[in-house]
PDB file of N, CA and C in Angstrom:
ATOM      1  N   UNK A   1       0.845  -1.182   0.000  1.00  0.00           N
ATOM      2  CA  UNK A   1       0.000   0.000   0.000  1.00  0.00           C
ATOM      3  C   UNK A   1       0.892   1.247   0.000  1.00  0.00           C
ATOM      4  N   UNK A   2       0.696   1.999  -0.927  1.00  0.00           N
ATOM      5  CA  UNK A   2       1.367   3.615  -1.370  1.00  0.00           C
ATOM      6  C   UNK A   2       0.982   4.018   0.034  1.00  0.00           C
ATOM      7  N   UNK A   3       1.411   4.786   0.804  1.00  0.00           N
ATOM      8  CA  UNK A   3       1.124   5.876   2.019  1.00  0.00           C
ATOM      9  C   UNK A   3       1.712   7.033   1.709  1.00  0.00           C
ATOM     10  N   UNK A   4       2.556   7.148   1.128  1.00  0.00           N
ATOM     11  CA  UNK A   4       2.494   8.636   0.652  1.00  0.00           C
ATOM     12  C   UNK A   4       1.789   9.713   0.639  1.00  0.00           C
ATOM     13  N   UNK A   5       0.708   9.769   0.192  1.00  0.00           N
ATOM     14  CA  UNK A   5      -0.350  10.682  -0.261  1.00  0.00           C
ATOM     15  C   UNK A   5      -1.259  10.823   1.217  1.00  0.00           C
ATOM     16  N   UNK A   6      -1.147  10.071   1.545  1.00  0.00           N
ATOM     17  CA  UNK A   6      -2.125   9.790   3.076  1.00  0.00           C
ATOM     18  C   UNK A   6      -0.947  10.638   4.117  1.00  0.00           C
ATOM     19  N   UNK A   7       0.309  10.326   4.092  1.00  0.00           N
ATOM     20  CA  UNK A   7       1.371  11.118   4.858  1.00  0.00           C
ATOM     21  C   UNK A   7       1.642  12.495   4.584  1.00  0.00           C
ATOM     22  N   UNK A   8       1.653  12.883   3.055  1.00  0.00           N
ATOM     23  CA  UNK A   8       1.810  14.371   2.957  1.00  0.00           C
ATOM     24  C   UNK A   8       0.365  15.183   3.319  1.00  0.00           C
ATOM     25  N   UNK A   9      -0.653  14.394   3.276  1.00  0.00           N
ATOM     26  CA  UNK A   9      -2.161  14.939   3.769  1.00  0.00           C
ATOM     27  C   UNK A   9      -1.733  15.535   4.886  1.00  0.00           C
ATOM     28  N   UNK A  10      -1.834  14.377   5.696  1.00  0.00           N
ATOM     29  CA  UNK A  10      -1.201  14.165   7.341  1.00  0.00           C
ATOM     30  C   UNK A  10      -0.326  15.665   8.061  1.00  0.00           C
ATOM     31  N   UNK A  11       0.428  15.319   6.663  1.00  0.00           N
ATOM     32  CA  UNK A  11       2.319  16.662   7.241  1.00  0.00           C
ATOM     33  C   UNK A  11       1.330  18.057   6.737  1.00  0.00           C
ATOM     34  N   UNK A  12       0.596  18.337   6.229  1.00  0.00           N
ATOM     35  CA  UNK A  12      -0.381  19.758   5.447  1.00  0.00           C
ATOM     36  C   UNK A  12      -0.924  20.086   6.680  1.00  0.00           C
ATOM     37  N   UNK A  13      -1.878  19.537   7.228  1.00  0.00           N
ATOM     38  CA  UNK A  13      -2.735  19.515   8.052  1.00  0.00           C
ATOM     39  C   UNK A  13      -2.215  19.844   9.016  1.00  0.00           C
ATOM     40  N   UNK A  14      -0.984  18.777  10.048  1.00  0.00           N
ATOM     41  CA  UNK A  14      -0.156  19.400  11.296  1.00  0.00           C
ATOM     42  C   UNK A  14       0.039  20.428  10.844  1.00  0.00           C
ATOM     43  N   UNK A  15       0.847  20.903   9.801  1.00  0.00           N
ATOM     44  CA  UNK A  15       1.919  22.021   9.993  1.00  0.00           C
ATOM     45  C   UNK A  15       0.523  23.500   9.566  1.00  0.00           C
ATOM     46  N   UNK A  16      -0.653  23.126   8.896  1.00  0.00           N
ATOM     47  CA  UNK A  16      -1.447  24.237   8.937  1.00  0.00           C
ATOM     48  C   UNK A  16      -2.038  24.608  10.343  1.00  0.00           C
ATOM     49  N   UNK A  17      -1.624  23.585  11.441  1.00  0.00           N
ATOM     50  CA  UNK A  17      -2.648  23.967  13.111  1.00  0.00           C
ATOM     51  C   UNK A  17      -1.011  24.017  13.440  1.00  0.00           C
ATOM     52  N   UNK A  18       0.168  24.572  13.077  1.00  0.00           N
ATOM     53  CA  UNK A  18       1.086  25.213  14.104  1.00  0.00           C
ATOM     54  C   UNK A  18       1.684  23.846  14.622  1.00  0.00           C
ATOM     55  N   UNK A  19       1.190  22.806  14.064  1.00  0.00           N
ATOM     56  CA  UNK A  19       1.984  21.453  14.885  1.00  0.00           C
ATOM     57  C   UNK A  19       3.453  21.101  13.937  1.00  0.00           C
ATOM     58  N   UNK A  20       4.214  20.627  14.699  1.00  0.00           N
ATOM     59  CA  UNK A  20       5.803  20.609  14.171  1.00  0.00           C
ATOM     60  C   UNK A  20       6.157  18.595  14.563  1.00  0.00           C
ATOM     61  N   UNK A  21       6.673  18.511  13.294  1.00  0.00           N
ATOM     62  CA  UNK A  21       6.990  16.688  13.183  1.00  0.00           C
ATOM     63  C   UNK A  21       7.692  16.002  13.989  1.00  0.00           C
ATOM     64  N   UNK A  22       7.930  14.886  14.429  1.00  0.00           N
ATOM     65  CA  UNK A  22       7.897  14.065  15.435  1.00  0.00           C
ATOM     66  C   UNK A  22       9.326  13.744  14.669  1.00  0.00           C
ATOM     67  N   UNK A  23      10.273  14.150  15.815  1.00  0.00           N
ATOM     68  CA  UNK A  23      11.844  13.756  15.323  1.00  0.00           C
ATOM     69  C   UNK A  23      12.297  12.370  15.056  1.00  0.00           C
ATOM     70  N   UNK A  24      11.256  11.879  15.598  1.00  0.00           N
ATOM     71  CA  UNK A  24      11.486   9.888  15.451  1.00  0.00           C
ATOM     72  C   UNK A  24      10.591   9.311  14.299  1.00  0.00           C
ATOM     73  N   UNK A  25       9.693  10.507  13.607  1.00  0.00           N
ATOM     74  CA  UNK A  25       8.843   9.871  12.746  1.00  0.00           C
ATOM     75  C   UNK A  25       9.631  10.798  11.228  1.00  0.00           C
ATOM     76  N   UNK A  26       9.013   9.571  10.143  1.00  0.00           N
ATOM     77  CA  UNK A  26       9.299  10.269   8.824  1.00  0.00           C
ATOM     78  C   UNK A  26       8.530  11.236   8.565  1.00  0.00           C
ATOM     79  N   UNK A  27       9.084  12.268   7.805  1.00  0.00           N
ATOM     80  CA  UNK A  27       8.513  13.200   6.788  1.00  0.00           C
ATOM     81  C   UNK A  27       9.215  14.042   6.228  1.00  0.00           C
ATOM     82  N   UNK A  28       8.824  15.102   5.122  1.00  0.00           N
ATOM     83  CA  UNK A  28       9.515  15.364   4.431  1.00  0.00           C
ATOM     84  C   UNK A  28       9.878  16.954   4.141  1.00  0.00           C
ATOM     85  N   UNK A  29      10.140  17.907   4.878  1.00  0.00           N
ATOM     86  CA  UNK A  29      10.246  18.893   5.596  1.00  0.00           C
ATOM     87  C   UNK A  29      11.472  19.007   4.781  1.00  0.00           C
ATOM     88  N   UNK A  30      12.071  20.381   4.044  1.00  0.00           N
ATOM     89  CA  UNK A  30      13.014  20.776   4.220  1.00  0.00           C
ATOM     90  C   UNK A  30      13.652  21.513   5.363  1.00  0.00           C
ATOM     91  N   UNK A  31      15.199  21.998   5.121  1.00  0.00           N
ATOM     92  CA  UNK A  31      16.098  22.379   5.806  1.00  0.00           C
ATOM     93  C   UNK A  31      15.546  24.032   6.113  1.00  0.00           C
ATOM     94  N   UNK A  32      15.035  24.507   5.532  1.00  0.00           N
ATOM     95  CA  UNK A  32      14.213  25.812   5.344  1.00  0.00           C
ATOM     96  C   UNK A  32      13.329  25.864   6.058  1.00  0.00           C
ATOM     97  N   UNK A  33      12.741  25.219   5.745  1.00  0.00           N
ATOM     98  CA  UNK A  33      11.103  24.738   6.711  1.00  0.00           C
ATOM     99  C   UNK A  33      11.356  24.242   8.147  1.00  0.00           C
ATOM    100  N   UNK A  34      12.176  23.471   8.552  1.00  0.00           N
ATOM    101  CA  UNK A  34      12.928  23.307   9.634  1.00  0.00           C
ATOM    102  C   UNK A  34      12.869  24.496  10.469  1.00  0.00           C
ATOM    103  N   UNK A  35      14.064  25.385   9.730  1.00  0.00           N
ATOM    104  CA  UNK A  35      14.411  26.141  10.367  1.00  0.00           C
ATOM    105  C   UNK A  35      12.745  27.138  10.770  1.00  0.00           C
ATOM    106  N   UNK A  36      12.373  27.516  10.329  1.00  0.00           N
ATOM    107  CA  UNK A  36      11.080  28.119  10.086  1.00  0.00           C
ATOM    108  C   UNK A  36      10.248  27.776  10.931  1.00  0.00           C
ATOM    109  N   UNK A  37       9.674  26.675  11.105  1.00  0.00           N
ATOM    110  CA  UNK A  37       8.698  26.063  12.505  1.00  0.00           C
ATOM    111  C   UNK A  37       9.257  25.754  14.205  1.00  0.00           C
ATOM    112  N   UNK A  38      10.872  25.694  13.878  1.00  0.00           N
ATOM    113  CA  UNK A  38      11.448  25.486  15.047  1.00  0.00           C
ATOM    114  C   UNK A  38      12.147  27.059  15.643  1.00  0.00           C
ATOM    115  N   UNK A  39      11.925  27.633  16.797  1.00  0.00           N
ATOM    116  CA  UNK A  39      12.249  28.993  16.916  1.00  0.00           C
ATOM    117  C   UNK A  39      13.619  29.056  17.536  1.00  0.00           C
ATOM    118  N   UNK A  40      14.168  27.506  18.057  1.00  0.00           N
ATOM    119  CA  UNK A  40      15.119  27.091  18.754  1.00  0.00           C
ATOM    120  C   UNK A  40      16.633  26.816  17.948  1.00  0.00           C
ATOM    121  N   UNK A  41      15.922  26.768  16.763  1.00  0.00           N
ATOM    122  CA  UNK A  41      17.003  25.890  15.403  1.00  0.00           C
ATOM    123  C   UNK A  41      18.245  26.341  16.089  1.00  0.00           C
ATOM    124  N   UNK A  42      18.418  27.418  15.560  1.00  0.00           N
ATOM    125  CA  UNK A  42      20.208  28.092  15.344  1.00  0.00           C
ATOM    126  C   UNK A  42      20.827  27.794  16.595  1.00  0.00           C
ATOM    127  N   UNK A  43      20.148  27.970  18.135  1.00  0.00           N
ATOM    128  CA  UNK A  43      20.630  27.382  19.243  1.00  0.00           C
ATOM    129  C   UNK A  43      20.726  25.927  19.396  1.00  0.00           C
ATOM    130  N   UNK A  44      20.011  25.053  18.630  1.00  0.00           N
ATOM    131  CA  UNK A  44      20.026  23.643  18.607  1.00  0.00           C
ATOM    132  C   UNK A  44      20.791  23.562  18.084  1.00  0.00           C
ATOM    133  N   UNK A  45      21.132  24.278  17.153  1.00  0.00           N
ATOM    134  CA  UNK A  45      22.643  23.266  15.988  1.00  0.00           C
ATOM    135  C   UNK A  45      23.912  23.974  16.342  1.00  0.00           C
ATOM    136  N   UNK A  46      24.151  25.091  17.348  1.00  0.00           N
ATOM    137  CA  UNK A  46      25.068  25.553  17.979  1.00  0.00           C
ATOM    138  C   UNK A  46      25.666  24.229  19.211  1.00  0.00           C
ATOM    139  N   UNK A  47      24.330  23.473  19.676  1.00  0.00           N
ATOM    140  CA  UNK A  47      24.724  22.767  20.838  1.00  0.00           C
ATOM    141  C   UNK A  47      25.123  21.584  20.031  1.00  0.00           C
ATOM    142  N   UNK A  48      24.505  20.821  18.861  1.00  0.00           N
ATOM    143  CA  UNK A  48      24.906  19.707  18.433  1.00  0.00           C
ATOM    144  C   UNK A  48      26.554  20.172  17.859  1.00  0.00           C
ATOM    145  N   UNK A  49      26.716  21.745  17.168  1.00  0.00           N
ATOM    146  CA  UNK A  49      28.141  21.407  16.629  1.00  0.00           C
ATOM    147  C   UNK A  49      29.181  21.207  18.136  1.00  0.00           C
ATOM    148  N   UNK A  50      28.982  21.396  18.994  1.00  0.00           N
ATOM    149  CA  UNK A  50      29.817  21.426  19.895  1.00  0.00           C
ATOM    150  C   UNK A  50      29.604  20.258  20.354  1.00  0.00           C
ATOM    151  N   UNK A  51      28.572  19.322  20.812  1.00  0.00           N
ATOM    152  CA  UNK A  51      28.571  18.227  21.686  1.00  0.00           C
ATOM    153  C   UNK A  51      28.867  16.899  20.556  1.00  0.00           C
ATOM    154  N   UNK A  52      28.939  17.265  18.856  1.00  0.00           N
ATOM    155  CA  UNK A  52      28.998  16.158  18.499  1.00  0.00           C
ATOM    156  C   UNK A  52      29.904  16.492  17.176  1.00  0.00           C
ATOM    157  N   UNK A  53      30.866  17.294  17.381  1.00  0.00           N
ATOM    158  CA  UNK A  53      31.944  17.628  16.287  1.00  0.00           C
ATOM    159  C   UNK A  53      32.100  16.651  15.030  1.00  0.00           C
ATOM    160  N   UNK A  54      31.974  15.579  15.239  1.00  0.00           N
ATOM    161  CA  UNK A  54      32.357  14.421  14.450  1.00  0.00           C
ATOM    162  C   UNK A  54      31.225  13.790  13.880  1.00  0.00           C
ATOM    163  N   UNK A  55      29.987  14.134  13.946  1.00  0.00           N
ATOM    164  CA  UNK A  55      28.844  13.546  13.520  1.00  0.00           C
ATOM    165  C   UNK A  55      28.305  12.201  14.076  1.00  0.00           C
ATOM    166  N   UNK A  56      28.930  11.466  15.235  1.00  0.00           N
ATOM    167  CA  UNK A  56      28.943   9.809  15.423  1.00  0.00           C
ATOM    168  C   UNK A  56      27.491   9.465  15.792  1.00  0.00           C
ATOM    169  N   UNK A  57      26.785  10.444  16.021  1.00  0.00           N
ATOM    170  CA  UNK A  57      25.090  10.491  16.319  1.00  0.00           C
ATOM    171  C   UNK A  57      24.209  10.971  15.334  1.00  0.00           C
ATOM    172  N   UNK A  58      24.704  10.281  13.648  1.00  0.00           N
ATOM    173  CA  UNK A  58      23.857  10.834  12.939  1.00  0.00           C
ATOM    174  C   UNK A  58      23.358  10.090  12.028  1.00  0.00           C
ATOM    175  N   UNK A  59      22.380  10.331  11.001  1.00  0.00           N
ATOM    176  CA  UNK A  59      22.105   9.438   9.717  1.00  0.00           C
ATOM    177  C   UNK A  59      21.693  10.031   8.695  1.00  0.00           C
ATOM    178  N   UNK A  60      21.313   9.412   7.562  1.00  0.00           N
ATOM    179  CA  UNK A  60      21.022  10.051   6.350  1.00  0.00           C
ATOM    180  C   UNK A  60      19.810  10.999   6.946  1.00  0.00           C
ATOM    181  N   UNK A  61      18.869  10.003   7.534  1.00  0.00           N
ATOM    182  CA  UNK A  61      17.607  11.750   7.979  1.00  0.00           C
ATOM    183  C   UNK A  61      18.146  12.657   8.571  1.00  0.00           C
ATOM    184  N   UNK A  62      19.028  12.410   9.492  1.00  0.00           N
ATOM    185  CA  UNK A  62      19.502  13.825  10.001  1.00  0.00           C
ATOM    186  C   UNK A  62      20.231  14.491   9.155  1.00  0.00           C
ATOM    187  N   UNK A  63      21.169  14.027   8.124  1.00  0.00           N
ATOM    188  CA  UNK A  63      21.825  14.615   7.305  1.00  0.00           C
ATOM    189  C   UNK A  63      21.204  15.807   6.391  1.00  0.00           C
ATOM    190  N   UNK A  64      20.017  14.867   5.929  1.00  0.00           N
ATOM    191  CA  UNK A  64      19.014  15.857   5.216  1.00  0.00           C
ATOM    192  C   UNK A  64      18.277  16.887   5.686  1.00  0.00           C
ATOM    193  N   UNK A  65      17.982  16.614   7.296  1.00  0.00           N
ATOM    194  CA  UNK A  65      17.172  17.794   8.002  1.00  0.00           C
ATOM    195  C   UNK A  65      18.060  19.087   8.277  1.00  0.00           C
ATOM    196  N   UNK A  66      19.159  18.246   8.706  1.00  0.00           N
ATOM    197  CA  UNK A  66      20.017  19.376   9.295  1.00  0.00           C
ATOM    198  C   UNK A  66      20.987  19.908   8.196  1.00  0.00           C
ATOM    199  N   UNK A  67      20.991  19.835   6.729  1.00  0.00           N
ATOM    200  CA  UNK A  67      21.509  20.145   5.937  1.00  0.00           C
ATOM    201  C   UNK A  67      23.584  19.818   5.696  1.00  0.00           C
ATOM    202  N   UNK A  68      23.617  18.556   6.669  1.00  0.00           N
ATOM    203  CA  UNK A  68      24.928  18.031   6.534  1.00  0.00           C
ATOM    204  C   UNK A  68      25.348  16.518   6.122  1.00  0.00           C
TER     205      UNK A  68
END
């Protein structure tokens, strides 16, 4: 079964009532948009470059969210 179409419904809907995506769940949010719904961003990725210099806590989704 395609879920796609049922998931980007889903991601329209949260993000039109102010709701922001579940860091453990998929979706498909750019790095822009990220930054944009989260008011914390630039202080969040200030604390990850320092607590995780080397990336050893990361993966392709984070790669893509966080634009590295």
């Amino acid at each position: 079964m395609d879920r796609g179409k049922y998931w980007a419904a889903f991601q329209e809907i949260v993000l039109s009532a102010g709701g922001r995506p579940h860091w453990a769940k998929d979706f498909n949010l750019s790095l822009d948009q990220m930054r944009t719904i989260h008011p914390g961003w630039t202080r969040f990725v200030e604390i990850r470059n320092r607590l995780d210099p080397g990336r050893m806590f990361t993966n392709d989704k984070l790669k893509r969210i966080l634009g590295e």
